[in-house]
C-alpha atoms as a PDB file:
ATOM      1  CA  UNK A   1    -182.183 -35.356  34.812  1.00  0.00           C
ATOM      2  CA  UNK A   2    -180.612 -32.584  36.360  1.00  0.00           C
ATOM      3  CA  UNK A   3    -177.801 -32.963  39.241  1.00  0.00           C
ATOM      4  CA  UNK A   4    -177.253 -37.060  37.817  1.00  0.00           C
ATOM      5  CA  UNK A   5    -173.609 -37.515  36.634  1.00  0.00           C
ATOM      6  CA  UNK A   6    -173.867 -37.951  32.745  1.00  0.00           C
ATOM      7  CA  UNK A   7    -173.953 -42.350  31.432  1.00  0.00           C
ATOM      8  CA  UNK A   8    -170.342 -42.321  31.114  1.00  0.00           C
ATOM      9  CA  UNK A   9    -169.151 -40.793  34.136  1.00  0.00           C
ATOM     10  CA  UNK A  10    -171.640 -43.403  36.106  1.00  0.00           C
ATOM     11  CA  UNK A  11    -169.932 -45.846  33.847  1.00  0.00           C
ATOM     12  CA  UNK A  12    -166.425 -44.614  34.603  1.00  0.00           C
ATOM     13  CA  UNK A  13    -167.452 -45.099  38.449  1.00  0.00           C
ATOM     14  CA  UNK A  14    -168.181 -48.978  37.759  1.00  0.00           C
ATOM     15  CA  UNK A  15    -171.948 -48.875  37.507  1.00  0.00           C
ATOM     16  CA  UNK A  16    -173.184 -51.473  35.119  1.00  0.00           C
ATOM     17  CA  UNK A  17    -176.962 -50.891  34.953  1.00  0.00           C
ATOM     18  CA  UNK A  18    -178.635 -47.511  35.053  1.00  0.00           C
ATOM     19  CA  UNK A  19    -182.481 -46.747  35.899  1.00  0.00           C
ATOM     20  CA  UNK A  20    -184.229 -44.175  35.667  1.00  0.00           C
ATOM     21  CA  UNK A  21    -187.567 -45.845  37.398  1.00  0.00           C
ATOM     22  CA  UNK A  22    -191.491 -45.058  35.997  1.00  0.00           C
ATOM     23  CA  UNK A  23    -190.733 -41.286  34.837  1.00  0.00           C
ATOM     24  CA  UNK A  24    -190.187 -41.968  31.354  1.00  0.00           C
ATOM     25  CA  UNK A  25    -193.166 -43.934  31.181  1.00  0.00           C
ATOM     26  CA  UNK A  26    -195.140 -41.723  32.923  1.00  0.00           C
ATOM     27  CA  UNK A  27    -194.014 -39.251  31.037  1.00  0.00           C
ATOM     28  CA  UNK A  28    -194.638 -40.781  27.775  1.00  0.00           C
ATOM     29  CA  UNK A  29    -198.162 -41.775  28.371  1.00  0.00           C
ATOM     30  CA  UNK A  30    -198.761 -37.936  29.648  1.00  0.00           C
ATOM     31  CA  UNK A  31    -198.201 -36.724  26.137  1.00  0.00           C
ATOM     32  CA  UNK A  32    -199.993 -39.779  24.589  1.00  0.00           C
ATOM     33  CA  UNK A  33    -203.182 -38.916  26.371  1.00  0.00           C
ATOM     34  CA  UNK A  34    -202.847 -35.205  26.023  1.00  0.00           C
ATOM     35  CA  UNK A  35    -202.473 -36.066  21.936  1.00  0.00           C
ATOM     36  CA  UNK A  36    -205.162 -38.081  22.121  1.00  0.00           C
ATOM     37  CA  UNK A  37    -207.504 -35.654  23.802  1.00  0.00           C
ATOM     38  CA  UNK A  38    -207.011 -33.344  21.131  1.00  0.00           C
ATOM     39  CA  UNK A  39    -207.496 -35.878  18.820  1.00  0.00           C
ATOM     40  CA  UNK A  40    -210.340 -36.929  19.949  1.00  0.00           C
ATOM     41  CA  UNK A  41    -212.269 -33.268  20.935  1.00  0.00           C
END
């Protein structure tokens, strides 16, 4: 994700747990159902 300090430096800064929220599931299923449209055209 652009302008988000890289894992470590978060970790360097004391945070312990790092989200990133629905996008990567969103995301994923995007492509999913994009492959399976072709798939199934």
């Amino acid at each position: 994700m652009e302008d988000v300090p890289s894992n470590g430096e978060l970790a360097q800064l004391g945070l312990a747990r790092i989200s990133y929220g629905p996008i990567p599931y969103v995301e994923s299923m995007s492509k999913l159902r994009e492959k399976a449209r072709k798939l199934f055209s």
